[in-house]
PDB file of N, CA and C in Angstrom:
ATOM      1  N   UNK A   1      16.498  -3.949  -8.207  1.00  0.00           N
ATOM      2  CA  UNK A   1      15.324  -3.235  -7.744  1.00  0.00           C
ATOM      3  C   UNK A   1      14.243  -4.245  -7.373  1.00  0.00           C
ATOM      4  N   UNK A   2      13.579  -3.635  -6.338  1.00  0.00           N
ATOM      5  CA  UNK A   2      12.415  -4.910  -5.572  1.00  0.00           C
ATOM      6  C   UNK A   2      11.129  -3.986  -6.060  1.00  0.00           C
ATOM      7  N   UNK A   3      10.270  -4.447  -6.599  1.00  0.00           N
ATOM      8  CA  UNK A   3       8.797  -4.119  -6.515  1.00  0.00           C
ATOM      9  C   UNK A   3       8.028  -4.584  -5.471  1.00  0.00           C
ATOM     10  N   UNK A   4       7.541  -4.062  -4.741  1.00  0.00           N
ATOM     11  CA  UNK A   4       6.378  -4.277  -3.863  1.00  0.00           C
ATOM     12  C   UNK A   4       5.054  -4.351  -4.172  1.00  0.00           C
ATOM     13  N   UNK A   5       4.386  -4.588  -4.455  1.00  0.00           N
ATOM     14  CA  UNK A   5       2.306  -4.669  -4.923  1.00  0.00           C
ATOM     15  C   UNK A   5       1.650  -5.183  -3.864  1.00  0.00           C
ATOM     16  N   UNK A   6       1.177  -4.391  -3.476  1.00  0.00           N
ATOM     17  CA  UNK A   6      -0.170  -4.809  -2.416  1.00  0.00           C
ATOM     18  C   UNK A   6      -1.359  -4.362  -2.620  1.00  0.00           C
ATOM     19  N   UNK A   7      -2.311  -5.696  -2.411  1.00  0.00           N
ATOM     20  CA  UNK A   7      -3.835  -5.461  -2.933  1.00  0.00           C
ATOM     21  C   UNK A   7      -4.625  -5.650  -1.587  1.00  0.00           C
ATOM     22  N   UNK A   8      -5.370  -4.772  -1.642  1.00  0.00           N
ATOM     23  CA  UNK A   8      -6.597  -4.712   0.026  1.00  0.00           C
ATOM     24  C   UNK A   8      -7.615  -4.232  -0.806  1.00  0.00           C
ATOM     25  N   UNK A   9      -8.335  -5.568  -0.005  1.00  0.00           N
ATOM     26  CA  UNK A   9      -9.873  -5.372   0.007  1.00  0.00           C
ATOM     27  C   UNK A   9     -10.298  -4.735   1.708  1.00  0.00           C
ATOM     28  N   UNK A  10     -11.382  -3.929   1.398  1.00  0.00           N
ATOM     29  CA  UNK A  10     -11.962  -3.340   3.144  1.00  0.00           C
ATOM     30  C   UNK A  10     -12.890  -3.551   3.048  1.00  0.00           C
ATOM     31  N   UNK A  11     -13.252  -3.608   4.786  1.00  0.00           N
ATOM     32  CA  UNK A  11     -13.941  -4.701   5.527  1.00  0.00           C
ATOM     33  C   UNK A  11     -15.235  -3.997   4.958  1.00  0.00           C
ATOM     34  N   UNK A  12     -16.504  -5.421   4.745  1.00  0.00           N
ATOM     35  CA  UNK A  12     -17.647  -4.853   4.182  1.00  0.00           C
ATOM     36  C   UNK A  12     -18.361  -3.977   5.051  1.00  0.00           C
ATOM     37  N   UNK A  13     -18.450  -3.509   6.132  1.00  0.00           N
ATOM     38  CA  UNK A  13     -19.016  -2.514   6.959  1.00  0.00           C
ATOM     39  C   UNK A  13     -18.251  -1.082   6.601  1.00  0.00           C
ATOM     40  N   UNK A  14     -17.596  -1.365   5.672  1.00  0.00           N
ATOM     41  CA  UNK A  14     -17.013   0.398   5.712  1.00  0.00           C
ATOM     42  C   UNK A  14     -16.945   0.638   3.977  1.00  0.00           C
ATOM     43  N   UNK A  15     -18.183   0.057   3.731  1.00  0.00           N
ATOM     44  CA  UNK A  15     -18.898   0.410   2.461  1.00  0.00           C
ATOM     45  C   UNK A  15     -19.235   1.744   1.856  1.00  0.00           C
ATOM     46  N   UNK A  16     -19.602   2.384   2.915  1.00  0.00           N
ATOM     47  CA  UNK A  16     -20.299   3.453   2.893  1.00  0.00           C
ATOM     48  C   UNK A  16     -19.295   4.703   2.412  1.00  0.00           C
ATOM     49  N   UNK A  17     -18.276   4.146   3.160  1.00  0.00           N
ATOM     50  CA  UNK A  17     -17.206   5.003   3.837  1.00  0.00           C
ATOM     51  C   UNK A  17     -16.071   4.547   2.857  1.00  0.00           C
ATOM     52  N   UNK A  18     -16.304   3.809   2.306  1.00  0.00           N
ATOM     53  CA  UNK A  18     -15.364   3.423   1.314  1.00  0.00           C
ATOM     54  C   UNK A  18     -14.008   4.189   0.566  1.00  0.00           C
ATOM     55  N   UNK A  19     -15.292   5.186  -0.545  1.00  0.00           N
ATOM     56  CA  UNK A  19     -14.103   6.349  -0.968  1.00  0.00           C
ATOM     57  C   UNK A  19     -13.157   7.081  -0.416  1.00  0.00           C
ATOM     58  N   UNK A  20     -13.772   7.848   1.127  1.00  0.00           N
ATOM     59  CA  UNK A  20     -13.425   8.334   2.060  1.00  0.00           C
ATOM     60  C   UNK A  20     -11.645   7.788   2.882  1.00  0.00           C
ATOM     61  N   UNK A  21     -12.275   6.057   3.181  1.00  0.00           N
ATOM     62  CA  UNK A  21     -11.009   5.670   3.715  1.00  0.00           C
ATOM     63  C   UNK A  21     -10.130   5.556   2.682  1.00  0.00           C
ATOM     64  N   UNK A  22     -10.186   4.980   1.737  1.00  0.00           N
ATOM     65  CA  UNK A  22      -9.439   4.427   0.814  1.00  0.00           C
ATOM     66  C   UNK A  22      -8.398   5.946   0.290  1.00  0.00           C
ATOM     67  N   UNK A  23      -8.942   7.115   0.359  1.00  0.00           N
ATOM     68  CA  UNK A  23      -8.171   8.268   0.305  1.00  0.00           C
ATOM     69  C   UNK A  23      -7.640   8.573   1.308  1.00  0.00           C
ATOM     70  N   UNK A  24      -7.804   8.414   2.085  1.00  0.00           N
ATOM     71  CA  UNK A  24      -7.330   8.571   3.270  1.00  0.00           C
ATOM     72  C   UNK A  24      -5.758   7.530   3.488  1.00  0.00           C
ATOM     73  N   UNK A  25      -6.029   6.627   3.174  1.00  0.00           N
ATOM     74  CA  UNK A  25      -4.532   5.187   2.946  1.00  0.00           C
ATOM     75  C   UNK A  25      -4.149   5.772   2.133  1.00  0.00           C
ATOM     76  N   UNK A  26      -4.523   6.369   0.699  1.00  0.00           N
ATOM     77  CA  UNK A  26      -3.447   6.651  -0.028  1.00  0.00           C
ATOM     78  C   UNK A  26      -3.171   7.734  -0.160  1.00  0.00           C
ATOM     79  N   UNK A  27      -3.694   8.832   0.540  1.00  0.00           N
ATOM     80  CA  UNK A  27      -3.034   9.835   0.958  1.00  0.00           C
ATOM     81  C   UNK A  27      -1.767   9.611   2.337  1.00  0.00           C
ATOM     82  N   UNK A  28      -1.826   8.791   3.245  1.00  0.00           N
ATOM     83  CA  UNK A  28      -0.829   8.500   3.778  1.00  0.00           C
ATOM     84  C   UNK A  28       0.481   7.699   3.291  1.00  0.00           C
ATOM     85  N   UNK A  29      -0.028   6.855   2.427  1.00  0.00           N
ATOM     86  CA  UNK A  29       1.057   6.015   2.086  1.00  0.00           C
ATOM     87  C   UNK A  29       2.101   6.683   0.913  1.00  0.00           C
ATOM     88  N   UNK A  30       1.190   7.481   0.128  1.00  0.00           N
ATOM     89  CA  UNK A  30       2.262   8.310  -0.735  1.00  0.00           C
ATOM     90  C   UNK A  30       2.515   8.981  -0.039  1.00  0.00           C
ATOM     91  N   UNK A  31       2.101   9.803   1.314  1.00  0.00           N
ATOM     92  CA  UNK A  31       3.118  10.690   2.005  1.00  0.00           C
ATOM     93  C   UNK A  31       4.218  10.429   2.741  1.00  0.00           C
ATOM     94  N   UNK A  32       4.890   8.910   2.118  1.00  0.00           N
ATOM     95  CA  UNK A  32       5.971   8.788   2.843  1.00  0.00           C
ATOM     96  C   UNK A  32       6.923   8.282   1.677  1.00  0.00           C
ATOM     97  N   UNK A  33       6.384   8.931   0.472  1.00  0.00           N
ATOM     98  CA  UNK A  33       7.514   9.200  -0.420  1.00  0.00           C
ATOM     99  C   UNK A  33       8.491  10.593  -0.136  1.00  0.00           C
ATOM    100  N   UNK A  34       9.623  10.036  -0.113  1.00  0.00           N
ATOM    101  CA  UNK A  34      10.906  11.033   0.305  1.00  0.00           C
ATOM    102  C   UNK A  34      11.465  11.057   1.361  1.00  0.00           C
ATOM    103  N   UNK A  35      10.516  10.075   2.300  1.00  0.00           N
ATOM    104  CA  UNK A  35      10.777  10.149   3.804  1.00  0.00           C
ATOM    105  C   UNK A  35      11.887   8.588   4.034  1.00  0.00           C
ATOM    106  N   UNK A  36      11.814   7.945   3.264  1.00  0.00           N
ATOM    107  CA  UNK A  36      11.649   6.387   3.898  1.00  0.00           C
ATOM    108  C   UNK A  36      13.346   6.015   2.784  1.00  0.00           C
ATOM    109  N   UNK A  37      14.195   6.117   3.329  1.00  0.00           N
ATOM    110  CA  UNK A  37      15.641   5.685   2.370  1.00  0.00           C
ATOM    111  C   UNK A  37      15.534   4.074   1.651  1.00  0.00           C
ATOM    112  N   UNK A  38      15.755   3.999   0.660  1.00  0.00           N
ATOM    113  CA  UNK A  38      15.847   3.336  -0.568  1.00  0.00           C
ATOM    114  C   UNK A  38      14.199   3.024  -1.337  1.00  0.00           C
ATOM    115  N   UNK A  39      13.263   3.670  -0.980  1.00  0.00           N
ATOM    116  CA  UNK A  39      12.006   3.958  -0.924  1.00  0.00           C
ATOM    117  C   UNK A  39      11.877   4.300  -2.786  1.00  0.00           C
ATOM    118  N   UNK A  40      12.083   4.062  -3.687  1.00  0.00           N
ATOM    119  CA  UNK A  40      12.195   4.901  -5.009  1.00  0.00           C
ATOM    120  C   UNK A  40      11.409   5.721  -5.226  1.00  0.00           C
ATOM    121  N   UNK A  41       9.863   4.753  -5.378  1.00  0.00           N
ATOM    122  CA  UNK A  41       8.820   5.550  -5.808  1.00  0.00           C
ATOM    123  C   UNK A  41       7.465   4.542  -4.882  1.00  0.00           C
ATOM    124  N   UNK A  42       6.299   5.395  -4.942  1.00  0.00           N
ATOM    125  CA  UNK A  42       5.229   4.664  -4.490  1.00  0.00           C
ATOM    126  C   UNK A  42       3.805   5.150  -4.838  1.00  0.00           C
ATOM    127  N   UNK A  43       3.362   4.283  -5.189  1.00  0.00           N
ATOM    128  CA  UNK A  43       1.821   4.974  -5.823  1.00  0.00           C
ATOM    129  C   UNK A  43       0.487   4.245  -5.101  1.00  0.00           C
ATOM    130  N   UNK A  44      -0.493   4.803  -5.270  1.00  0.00           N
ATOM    131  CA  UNK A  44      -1.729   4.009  -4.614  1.00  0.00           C
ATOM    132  C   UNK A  44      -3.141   4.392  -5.774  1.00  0.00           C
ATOM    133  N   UNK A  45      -3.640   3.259  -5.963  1.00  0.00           N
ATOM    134  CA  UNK A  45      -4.167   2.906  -6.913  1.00  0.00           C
ATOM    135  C   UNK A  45      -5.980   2.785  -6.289  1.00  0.00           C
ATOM    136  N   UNK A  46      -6.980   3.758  -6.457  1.00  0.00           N
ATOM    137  CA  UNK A  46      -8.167   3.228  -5.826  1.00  0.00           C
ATOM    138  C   UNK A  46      -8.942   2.158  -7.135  1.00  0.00           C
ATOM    139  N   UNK A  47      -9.175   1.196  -6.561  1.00  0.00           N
ATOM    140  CA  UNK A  47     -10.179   0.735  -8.114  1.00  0.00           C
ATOM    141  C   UNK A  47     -11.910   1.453  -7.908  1.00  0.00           C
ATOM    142  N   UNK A  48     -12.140   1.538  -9.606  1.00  0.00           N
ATOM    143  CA  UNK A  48     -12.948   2.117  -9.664  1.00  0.00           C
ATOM    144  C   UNK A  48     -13.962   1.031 -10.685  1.00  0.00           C
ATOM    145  N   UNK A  49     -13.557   0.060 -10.616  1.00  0.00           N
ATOM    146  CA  UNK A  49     -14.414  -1.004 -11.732  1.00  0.00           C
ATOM    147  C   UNK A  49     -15.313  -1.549 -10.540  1.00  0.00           C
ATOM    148  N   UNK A  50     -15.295  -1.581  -9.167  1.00  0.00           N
ATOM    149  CA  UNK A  50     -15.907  -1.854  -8.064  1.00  0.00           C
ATOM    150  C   UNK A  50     -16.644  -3.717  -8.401  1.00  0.00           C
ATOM    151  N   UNK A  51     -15.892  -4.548  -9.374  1.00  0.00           N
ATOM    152  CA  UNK A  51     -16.261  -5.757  -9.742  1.00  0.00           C
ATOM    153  C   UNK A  51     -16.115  -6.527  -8.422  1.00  0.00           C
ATOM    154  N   UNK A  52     -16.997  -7.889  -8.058  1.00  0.00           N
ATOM    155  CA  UNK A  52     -17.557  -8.807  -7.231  1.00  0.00           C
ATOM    156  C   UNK A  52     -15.609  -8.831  -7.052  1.00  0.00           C
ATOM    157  N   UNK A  53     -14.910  -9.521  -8.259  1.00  0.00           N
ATOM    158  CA  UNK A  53     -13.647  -9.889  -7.841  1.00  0.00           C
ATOM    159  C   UNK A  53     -12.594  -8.724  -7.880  1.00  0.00           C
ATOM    160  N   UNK A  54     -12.921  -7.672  -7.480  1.00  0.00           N
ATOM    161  CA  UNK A  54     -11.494  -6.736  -7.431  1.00  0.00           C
ATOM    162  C   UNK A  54     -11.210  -6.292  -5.804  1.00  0.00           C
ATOM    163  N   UNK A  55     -10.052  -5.871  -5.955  1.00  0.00           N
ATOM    164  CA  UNK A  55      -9.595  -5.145  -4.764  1.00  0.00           C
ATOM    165  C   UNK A  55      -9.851  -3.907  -4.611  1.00  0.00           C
ATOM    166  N   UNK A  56      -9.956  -3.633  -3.268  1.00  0.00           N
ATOM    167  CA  UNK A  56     -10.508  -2.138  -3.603  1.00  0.00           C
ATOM    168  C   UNK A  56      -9.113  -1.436  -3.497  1.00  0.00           C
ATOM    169  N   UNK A  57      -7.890  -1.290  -3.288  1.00  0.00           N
ATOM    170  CA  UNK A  57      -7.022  -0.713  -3.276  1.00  0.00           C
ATOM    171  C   UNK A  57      -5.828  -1.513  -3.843  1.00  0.00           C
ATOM    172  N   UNK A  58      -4.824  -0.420  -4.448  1.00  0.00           N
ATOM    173  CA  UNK A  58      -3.653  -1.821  -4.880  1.00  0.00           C
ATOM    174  C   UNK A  58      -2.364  -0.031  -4.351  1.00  0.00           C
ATOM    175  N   UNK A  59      -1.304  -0.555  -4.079  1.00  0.00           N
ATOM    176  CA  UNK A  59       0.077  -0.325  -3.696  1.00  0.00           C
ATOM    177  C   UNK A  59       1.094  -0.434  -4.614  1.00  0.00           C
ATOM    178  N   UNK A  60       1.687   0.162  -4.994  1.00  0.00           N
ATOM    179  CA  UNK A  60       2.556  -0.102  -6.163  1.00  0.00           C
ATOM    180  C   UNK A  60       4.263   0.654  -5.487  1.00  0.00           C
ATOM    181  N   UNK A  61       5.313  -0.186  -5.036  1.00  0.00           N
ATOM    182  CA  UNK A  61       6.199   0.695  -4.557  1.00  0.00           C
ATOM    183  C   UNK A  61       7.476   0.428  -5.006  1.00  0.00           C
ATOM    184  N   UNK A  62       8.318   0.867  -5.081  1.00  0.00           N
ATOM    185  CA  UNK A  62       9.367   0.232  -5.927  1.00  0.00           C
ATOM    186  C   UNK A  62      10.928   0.813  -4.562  1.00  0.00           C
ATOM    187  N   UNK A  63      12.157  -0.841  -4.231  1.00  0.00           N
ATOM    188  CA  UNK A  63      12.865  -0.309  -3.355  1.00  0.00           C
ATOM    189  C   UNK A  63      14.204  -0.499  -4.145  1.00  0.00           C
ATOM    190  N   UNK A  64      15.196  -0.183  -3.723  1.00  0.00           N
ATOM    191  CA  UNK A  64      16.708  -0.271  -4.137  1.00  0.00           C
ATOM    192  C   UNK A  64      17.031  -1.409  -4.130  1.00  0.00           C
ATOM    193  N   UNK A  65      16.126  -2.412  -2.992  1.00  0.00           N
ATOM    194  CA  UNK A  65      17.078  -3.874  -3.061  1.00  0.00           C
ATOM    195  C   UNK A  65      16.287  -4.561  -1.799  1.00  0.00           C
ATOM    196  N   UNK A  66      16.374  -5.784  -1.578  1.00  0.00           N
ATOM    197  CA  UNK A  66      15.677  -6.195  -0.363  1.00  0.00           C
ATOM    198  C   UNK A  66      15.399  -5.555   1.155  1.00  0.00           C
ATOM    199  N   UNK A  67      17.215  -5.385   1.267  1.00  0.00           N
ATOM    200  CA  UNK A  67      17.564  -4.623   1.999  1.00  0.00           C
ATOM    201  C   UNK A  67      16.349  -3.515   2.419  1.00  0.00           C
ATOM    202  N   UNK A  68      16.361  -2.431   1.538  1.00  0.00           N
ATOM    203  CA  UNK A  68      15.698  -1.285   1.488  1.00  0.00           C
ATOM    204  C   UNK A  68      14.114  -1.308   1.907  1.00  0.00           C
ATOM    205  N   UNK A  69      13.714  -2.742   1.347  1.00  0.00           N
ATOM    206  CA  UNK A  69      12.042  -2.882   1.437  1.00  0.00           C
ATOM    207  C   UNK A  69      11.682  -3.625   2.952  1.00  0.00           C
ATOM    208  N   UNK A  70      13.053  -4.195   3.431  1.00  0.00           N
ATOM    209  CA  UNK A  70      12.675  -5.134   4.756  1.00  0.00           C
ATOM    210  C   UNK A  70      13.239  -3.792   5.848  1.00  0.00           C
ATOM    211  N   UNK A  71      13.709  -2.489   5.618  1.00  0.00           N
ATOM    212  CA  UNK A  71      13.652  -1.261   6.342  1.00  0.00           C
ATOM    213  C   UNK A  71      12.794  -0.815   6.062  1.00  0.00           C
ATOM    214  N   UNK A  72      12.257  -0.343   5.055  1.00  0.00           N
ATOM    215  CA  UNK A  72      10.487   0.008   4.966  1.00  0.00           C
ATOM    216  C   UNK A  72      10.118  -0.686   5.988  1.00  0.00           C
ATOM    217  N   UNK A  73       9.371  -1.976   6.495  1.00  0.00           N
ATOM    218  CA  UNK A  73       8.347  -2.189   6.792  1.00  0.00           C
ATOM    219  C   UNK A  73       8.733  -1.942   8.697  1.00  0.00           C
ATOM    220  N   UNK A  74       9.804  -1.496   8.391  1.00  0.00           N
ATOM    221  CA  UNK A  74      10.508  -1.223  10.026  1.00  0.00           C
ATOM    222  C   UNK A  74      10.785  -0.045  10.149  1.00  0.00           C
ATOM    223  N   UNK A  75      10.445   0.658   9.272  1.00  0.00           N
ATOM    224  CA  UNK A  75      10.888   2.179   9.340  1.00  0.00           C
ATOM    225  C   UNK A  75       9.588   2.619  10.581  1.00  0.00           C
ATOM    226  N   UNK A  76       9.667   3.998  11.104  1.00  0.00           N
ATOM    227  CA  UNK A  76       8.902   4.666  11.879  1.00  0.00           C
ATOM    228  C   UNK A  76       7.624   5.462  11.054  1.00  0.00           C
ATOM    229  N   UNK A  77       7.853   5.591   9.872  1.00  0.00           N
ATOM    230  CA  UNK A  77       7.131   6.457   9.364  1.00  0.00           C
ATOM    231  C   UNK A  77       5.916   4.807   8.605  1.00  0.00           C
ATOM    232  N   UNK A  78       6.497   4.199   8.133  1.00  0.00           N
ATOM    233  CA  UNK A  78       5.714   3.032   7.910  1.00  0.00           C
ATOM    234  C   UNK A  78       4.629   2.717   8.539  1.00  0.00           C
ATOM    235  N   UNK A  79       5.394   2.564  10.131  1.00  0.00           N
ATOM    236  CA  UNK A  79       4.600   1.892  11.339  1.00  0.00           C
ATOM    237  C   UNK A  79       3.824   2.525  11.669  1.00  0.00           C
ATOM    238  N   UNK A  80       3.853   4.110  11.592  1.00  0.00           N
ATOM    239  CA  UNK A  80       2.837   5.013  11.919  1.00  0.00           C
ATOM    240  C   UNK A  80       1.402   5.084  10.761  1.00  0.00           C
ATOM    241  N   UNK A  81       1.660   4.300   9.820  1.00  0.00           N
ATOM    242  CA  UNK A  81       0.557   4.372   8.439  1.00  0.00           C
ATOM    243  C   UNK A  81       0.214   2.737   8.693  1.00  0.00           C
ATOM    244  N   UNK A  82       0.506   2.000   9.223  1.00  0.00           N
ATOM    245  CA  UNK A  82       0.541   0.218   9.034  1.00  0.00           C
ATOM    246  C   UNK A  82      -0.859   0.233  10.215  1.00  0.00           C
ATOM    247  N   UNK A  83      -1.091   0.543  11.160  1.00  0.00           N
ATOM    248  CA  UNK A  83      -2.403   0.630  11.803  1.00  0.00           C
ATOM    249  C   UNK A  83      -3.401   0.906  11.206  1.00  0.00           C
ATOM    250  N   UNK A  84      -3.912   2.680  10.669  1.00  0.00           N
ATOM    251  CA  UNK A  84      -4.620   2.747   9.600  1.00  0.00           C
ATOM    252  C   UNK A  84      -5.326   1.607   8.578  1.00  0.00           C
ATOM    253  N   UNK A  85      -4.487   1.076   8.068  1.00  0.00           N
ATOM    254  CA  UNK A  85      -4.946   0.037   6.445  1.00  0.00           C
ATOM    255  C   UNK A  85      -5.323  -0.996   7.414  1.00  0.00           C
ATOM    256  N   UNK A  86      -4.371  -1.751   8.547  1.00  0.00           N
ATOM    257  CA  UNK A  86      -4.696  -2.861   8.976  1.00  0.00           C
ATOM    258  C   UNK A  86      -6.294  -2.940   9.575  1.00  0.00           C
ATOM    259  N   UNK A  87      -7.202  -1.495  10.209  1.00  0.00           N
ATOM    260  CA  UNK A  87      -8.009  -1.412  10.699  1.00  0.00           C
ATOM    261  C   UNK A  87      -9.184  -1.596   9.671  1.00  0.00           C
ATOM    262  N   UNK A  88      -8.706  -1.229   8.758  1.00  0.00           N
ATOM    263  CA  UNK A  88      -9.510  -1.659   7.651  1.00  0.00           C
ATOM    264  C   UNK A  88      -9.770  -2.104   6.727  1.00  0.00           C
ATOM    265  N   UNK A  89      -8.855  -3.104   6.163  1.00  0.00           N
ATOM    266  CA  UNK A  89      -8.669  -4.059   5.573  1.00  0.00           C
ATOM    267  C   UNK A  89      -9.541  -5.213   6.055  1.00  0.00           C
ATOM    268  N   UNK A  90     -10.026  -6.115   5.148  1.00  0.00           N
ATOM    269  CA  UNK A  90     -10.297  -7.543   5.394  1.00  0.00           C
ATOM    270  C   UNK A  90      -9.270  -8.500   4.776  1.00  0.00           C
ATOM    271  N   UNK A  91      -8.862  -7.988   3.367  1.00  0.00           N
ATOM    272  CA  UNK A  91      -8.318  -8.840   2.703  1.00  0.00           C
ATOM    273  C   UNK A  91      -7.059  -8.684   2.265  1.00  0.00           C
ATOM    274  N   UNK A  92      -5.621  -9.010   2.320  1.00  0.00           N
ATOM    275  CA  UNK A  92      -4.589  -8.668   1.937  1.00  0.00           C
ATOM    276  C   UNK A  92      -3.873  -9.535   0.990  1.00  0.00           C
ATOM    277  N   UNK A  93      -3.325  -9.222  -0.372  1.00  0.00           N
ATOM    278  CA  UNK A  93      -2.287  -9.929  -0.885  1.00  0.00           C
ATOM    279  C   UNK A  93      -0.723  -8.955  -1.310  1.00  0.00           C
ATOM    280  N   UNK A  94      -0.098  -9.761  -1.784  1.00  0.00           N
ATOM    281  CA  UNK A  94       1.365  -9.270  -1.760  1.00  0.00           C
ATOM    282  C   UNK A  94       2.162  -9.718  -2.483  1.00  0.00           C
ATOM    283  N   UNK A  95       2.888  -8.887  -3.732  1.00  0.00           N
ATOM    284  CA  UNK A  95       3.748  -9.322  -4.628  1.00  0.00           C
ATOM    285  C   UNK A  95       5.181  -8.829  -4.273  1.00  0.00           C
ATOM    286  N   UNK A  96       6.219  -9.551  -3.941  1.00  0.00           N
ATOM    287  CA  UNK A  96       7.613  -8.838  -3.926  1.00  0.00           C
ATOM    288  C   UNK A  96       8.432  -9.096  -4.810  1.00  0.00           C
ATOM    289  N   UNK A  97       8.750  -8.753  -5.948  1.00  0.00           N
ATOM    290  CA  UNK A  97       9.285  -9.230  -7.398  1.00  0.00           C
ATOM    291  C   UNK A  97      10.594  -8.516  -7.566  1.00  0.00           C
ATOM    292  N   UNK A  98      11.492  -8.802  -7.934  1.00  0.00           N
ATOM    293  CA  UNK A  98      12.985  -8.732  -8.580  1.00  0.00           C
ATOM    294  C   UNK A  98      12.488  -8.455 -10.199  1.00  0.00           C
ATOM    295  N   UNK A  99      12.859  -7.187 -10.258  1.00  0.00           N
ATOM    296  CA  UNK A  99      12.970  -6.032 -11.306  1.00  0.00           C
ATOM    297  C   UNK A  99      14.018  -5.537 -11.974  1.00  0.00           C
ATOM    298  N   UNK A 100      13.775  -5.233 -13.045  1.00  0.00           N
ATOM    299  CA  UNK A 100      15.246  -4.758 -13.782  1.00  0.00           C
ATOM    300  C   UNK A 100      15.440  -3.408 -13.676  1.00  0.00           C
ATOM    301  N   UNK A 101      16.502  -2.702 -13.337  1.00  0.00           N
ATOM    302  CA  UNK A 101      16.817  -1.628 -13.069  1.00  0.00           C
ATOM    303  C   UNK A 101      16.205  -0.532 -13.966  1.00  0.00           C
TER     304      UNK A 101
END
């Protein structure tokens, strides 16, 4: 099993708008649980500690195997949610970790 973690920070002009987008990503991105094959599970995390050093969003997704997570990011339903975050994001990091079943 592959874990996926992704942390985004958004861009400081969409401050305002913050809560708003940030539901908005993770209302899309969990809506492509069930859709996306070897996809297990996927969660979206808003932070609410709003600290100088946090992210404002984190990704939590879990795939069957590499395989499965390098079709995620090529799937259609992906690509249609991957515009969204990218528009508003400033900051991106990324964990892909080998997990025990």
């Amino acid at each position: 099993m592959i874990r996926h973690i992704v942390f985004w920070r958004l861009k400081p002009e969409l401050a305002s708008e913050r809560l708003h987008v940030s539901q908005g990503i993770k209302q899309a991105l969990e809506g492509l649980a069930g859709r996306i094959p070897g996809l297990r599970c996927i969660e979206v995390g808003i932070d609410i500690s709003r600290e100088a050093d946090s992210a404002d969003l984190v990704l939590y997704s879990e795939f069957d195997d590499e395989a499965a997570l390098t079709a995620y990011h090529h799937h259609p339903e992906h690509l249609r949610v991957a515009p969204l975050i990218k528009a508003a994001r400033s900051e991106r990091w990324v964990v892909d970790c080998v997990a025990a079943d």
